[in-house]
PDB file of N, CA and C in Angstrom:
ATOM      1  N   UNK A   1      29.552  10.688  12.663  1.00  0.00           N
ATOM      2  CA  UNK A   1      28.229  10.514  13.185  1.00  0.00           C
ATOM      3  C   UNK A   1      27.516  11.856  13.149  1.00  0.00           C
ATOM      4  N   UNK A   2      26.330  11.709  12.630  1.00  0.00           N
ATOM      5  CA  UNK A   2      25.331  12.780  12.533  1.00  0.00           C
ATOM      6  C   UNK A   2      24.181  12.613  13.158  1.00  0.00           C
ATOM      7  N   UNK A   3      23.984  13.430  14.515  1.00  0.00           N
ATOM      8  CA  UNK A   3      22.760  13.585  15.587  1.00  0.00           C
ATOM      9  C   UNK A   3      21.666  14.141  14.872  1.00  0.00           C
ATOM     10  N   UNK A   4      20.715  14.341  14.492  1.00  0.00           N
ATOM     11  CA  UNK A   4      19.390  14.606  13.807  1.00  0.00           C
ATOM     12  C   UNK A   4      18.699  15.692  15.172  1.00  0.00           C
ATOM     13  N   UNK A   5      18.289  16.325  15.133  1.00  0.00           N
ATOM     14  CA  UNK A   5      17.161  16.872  16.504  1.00  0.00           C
ATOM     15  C   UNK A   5      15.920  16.325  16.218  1.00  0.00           C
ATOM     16  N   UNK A   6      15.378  15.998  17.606  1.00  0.00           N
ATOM     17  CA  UNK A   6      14.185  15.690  17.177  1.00  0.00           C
ATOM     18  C   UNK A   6      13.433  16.008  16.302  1.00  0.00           C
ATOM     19  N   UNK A   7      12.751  15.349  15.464  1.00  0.00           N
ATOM     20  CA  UNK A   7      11.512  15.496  14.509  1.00  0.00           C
ATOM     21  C   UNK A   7      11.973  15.218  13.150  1.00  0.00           C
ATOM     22  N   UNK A   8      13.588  15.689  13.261  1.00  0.00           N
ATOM     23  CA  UNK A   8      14.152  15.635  12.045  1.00  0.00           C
ATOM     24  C   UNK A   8      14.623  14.219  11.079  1.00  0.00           C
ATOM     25  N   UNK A   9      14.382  14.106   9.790  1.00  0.00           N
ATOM     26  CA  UNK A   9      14.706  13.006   9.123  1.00  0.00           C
ATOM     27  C   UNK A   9      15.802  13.084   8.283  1.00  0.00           C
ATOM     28  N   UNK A  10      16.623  12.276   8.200  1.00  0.00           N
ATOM     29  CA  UNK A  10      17.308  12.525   6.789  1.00  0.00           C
ATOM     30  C   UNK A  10      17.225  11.450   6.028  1.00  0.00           C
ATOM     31  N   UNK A  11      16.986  11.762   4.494  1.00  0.00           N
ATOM     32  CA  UNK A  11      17.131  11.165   4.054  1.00  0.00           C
ATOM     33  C   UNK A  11      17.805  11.528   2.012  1.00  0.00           C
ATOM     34  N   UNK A  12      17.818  11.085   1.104  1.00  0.00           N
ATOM     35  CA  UNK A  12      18.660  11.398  -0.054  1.00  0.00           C
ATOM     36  C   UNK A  12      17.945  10.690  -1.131  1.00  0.00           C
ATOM     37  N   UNK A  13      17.486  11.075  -2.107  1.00  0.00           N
ATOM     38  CA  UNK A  13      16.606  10.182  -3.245  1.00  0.00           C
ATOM     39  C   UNK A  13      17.684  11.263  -4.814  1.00  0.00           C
ATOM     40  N   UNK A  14      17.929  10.107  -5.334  1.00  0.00           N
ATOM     41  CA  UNK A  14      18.087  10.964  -6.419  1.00  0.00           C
ATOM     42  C   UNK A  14      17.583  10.933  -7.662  1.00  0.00           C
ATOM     43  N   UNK A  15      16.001  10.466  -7.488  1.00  0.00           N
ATOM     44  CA  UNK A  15      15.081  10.611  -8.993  1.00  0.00           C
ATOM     45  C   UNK A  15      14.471  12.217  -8.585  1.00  0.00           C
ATOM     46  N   UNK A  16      14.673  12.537  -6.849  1.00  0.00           N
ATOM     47  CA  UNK A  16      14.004  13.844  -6.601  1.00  0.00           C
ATOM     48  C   UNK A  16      13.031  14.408  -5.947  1.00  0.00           C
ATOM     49  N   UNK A  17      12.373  12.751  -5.857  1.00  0.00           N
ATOM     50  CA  UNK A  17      11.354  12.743  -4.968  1.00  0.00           C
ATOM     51  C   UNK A  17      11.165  11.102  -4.612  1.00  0.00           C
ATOM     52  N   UNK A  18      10.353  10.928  -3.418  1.00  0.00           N
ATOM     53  CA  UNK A  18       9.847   9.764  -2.861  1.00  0.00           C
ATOM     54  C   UNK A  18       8.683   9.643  -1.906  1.00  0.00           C
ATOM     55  N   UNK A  19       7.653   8.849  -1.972  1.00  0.00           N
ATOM     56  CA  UNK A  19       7.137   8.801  -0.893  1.00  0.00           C
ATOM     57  C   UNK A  19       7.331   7.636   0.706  1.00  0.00           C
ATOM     58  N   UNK A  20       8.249   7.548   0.862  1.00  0.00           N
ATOM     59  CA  UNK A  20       8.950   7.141   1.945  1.00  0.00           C
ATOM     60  C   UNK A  20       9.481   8.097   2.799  1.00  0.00           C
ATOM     61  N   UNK A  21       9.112   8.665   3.843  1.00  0.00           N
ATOM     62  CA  UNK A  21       8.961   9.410   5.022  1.00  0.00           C
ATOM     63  C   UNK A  21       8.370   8.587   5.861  1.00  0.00           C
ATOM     64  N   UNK A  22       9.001   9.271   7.298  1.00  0.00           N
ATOM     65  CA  UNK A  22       8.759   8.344   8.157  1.00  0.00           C
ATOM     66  C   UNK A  22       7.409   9.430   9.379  1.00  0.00           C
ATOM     67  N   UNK A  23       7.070  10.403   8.531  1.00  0.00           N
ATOM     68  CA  UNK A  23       5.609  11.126   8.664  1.00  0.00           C
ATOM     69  C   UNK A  23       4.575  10.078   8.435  1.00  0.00           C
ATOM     70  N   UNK A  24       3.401  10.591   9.261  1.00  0.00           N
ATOM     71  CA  UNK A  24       2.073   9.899   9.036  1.00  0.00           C
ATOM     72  C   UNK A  24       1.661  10.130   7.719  1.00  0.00           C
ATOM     73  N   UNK A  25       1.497  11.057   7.421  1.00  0.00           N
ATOM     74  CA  UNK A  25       1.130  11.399   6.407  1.00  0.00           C
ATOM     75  C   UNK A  25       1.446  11.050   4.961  1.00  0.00           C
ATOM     76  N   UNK A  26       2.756  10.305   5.370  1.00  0.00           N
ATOM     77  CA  UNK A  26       2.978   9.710   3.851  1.00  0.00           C
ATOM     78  C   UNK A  26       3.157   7.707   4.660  1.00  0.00           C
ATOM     79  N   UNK A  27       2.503   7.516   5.488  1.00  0.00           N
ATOM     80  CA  UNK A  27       2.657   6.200   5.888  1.00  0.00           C
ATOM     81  C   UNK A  27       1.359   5.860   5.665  1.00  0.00           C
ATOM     82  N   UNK A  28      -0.014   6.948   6.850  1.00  0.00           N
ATOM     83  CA  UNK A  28      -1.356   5.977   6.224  1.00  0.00           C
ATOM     84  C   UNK A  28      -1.593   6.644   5.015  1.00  0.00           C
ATOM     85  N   UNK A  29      -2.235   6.171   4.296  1.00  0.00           N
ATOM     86  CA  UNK A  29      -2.661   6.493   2.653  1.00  0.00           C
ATOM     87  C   UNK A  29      -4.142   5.706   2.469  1.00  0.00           C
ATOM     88  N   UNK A  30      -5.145   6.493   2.570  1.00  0.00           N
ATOM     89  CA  UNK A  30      -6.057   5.789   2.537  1.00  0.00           C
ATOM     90  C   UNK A  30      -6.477   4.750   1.421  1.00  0.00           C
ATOM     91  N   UNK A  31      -6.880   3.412   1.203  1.00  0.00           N
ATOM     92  CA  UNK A  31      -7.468   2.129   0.209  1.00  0.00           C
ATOM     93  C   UNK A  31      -8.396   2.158  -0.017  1.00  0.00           C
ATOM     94  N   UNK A  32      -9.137   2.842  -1.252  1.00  0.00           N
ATOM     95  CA  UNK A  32     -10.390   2.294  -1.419  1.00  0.00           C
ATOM     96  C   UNK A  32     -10.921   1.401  -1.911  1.00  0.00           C
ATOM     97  N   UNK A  33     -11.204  -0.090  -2.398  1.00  0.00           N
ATOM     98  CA  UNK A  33     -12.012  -0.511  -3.053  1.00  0.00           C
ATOM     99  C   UNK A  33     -13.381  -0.443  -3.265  1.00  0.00           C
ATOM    100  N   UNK A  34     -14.536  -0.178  -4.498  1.00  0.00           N
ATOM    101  CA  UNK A  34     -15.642   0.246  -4.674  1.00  0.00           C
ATOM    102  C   UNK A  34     -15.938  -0.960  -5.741  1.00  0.00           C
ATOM    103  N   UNK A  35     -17.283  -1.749  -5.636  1.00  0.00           N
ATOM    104  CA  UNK A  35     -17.608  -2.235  -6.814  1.00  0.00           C
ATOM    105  C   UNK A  35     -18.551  -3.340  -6.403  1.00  0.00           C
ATOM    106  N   UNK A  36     -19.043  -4.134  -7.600  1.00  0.00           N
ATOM    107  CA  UNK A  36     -19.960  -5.105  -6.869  1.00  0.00           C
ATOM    108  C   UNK A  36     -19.942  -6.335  -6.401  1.00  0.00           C
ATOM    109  N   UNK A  37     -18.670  -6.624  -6.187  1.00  0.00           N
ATOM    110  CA  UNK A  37     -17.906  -7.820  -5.505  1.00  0.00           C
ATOM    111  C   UNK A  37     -17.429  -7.655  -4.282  1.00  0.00           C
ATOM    112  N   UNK A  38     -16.950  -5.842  -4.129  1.00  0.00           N
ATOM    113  CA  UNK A  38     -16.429  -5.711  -2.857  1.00  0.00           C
ATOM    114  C   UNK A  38     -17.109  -5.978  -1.353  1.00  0.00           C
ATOM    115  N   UNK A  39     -16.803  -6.305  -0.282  1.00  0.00           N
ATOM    116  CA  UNK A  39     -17.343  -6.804   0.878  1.00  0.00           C
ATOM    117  C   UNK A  39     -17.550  -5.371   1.669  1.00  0.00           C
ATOM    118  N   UNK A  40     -18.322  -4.579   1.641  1.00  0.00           N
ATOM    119  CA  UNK A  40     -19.113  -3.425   2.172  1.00  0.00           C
ATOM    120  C   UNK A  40     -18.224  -3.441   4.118  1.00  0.00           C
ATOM    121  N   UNK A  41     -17.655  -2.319   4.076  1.00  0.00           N
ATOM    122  CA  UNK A  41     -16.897  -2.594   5.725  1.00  0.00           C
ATOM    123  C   UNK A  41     -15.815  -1.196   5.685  1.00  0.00           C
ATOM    124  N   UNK A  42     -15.016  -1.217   6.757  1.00  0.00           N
ATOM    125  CA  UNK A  42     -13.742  -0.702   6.870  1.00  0.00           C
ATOM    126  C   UNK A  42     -12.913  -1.330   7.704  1.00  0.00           C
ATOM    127  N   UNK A  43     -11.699  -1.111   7.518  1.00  0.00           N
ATOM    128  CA  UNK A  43     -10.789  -1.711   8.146  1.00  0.00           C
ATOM    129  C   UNK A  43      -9.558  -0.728   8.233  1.00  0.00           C
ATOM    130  N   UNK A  44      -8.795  -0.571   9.699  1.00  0.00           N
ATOM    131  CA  UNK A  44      -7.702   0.118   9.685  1.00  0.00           C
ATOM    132  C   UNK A  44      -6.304  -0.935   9.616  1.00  0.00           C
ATOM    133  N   UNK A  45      -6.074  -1.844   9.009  1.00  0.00           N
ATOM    134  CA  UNK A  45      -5.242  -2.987   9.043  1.00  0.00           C
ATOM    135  C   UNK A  45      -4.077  -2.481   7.828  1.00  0.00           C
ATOM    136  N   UNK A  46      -2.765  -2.575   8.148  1.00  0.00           N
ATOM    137  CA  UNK A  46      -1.889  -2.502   7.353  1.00  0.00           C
ATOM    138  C   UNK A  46      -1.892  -3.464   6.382  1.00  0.00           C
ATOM    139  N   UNK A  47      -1.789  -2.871   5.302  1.00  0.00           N
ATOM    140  CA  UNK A  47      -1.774  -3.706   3.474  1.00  0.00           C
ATOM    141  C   UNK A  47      -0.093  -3.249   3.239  1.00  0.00           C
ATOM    142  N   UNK A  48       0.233  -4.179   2.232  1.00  0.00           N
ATOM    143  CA  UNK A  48       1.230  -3.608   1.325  1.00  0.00           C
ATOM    144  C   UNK A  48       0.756  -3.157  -0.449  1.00  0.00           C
ATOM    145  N   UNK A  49       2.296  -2.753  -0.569  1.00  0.00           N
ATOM    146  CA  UNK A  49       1.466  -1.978  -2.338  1.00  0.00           C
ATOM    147  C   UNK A  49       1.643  -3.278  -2.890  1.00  0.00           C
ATOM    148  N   UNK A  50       2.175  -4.211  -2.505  1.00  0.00           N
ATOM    149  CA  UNK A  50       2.610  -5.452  -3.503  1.00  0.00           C
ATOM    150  C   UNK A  50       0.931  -6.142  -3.289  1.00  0.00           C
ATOM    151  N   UNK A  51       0.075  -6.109  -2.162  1.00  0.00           N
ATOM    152  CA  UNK A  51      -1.038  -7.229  -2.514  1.00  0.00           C
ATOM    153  C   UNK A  51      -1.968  -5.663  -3.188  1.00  0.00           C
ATOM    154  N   UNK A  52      -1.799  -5.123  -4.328  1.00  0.00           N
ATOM    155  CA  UNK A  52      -3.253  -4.076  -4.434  1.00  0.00           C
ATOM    156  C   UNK A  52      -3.197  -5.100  -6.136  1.00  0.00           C
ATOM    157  N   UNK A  53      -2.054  -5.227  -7.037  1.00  0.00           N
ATOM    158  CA  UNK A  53      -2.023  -5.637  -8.332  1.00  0.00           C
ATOM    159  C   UNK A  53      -2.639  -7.322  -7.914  1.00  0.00           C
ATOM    160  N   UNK A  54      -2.754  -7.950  -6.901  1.00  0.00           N
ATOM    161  CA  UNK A  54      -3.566  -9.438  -6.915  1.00  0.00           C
ATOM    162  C   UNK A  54      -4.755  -9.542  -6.656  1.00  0.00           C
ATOM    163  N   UNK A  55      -4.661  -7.958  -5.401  1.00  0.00           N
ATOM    164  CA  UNK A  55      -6.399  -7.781  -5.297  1.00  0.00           C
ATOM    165  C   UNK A  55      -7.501  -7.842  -6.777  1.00  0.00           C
ATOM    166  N   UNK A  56      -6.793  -6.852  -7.439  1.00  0.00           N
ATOM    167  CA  UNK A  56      -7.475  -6.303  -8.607  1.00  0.00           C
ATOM    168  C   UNK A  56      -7.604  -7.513  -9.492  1.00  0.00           C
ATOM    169  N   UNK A  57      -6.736  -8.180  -9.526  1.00  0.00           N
ATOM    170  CA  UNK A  57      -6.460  -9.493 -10.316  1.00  0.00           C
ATOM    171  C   UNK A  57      -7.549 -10.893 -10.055  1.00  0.00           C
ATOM    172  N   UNK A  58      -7.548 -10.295  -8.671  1.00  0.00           N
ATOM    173  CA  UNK A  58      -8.722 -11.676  -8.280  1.00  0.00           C
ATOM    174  C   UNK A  58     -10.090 -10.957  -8.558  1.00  0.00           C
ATOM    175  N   UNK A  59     -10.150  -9.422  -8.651  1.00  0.00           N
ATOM    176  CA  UNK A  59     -11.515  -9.437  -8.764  1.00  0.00           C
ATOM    177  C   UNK A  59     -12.180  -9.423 -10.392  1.00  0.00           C
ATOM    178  N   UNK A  60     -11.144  -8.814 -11.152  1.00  0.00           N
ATOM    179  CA  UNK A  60     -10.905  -9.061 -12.635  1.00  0.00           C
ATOM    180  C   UNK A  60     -11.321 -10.978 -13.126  1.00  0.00           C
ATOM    181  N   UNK A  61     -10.859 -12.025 -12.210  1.00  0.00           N
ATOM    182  CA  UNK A  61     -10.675 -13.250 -12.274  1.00  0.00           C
ATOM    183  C   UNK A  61      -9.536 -13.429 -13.625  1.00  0.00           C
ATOM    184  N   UNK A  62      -8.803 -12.747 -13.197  1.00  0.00           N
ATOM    185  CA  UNK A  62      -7.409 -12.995 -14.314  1.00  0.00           C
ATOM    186  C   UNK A  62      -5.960 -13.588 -13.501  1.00  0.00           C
ATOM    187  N   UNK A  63      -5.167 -14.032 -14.033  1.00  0.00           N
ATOM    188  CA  UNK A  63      -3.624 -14.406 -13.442  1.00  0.00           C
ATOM    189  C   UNK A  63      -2.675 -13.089 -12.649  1.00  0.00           C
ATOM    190  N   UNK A  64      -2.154 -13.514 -11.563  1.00  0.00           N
ATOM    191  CA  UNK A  64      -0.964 -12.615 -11.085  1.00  0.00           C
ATOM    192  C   UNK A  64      -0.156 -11.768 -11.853  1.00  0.00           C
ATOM    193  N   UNK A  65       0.332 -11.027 -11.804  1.00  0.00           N
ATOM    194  CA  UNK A  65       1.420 -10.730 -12.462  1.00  0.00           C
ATOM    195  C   UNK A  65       2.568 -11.388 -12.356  1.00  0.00           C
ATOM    196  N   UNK A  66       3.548 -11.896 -13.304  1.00  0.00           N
ATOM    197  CA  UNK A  66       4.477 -12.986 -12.994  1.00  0.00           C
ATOM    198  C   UNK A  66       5.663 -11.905 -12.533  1.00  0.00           C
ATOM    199  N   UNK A  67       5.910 -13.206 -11.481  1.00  0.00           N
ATOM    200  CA  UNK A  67       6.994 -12.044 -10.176  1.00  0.00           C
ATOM    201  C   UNK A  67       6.654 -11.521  -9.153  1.00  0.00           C
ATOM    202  N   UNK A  68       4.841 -11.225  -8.643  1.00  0.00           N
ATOM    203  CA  UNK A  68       3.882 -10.492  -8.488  1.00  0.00           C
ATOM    204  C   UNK A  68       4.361 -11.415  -6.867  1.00  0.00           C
ATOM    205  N   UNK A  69       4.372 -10.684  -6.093  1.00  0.00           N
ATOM    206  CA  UNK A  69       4.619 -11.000  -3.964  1.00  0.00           C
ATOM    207  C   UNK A  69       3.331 -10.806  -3.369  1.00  0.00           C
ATOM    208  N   UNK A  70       2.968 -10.166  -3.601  1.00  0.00           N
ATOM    209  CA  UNK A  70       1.417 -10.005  -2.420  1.00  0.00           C
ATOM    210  C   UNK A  70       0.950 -10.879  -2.973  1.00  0.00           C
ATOM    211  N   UNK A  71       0.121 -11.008  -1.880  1.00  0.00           N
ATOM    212  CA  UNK A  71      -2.065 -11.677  -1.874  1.00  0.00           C
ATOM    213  C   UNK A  71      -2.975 -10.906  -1.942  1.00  0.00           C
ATOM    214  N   UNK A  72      -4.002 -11.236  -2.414  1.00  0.00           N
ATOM    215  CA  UNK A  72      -5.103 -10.898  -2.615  1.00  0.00           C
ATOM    216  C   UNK A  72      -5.694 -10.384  -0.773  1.00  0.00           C
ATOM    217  N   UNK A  73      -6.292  -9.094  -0.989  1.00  0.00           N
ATOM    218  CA  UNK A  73      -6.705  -8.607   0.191  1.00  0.00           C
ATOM    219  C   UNK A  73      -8.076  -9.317   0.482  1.00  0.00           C
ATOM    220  N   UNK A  74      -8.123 -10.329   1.227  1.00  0.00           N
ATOM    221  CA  UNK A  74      -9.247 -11.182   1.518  1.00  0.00           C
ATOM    222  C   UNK A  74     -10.569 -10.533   2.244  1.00  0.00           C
ATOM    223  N   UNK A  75     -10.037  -9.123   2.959  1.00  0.00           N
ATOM    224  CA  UNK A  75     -11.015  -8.551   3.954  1.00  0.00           C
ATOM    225  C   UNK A  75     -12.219  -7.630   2.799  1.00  0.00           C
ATOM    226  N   UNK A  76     -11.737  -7.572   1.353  1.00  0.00           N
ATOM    227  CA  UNK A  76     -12.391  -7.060   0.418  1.00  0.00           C
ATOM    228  C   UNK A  76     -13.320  -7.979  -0.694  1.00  0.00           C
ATOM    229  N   UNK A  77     -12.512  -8.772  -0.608  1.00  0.00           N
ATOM    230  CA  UNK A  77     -12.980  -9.882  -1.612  1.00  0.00           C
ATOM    231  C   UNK A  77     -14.453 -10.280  -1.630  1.00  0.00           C
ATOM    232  N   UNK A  78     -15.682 -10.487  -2.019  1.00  0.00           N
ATOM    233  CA  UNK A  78     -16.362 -11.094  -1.777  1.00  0.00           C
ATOM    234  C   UNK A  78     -16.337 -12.590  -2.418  1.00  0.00           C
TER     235      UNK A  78
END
């Protein structure tokens, strides 16, 4: 068993890098959508990376990616 001190993380990646930290700074990541479909607003609501490829997809009006887990971010959509 390995005690950590506060603040401290461990963790091991071996491509060398990752952005998975359990810092703010690599948790919020700001979303922008810009364009003339988008619904003019903000929102501080947790997304995943899996609904950004359906967002884009619904606003494109093209198919999912097959395999593709998220939804379409509805709070953007117009």
């Amino acid at each position: 068993m390995i005690q950590l001190q506060p603040g401290w993380i461990s963790w091991s990646s071996k491509t060398g890098t990752t952005h998975g930290s359990a810092y703010r700074y690599d948790t919020h990541v700001p979303l922008v959508f810009y364009g003339k479909n988008v619904i003019q607003g903000r929102t501080h609501g947790q997304v995943s990376v899996s609904d950004i490829a359906p967002t884009v997809c619904t606003f494109l009006n093209i198919e999912f990616p097959s395999g593709s887990s998220g939804k379409p971010l509805e709070e953007v959509l117009r």
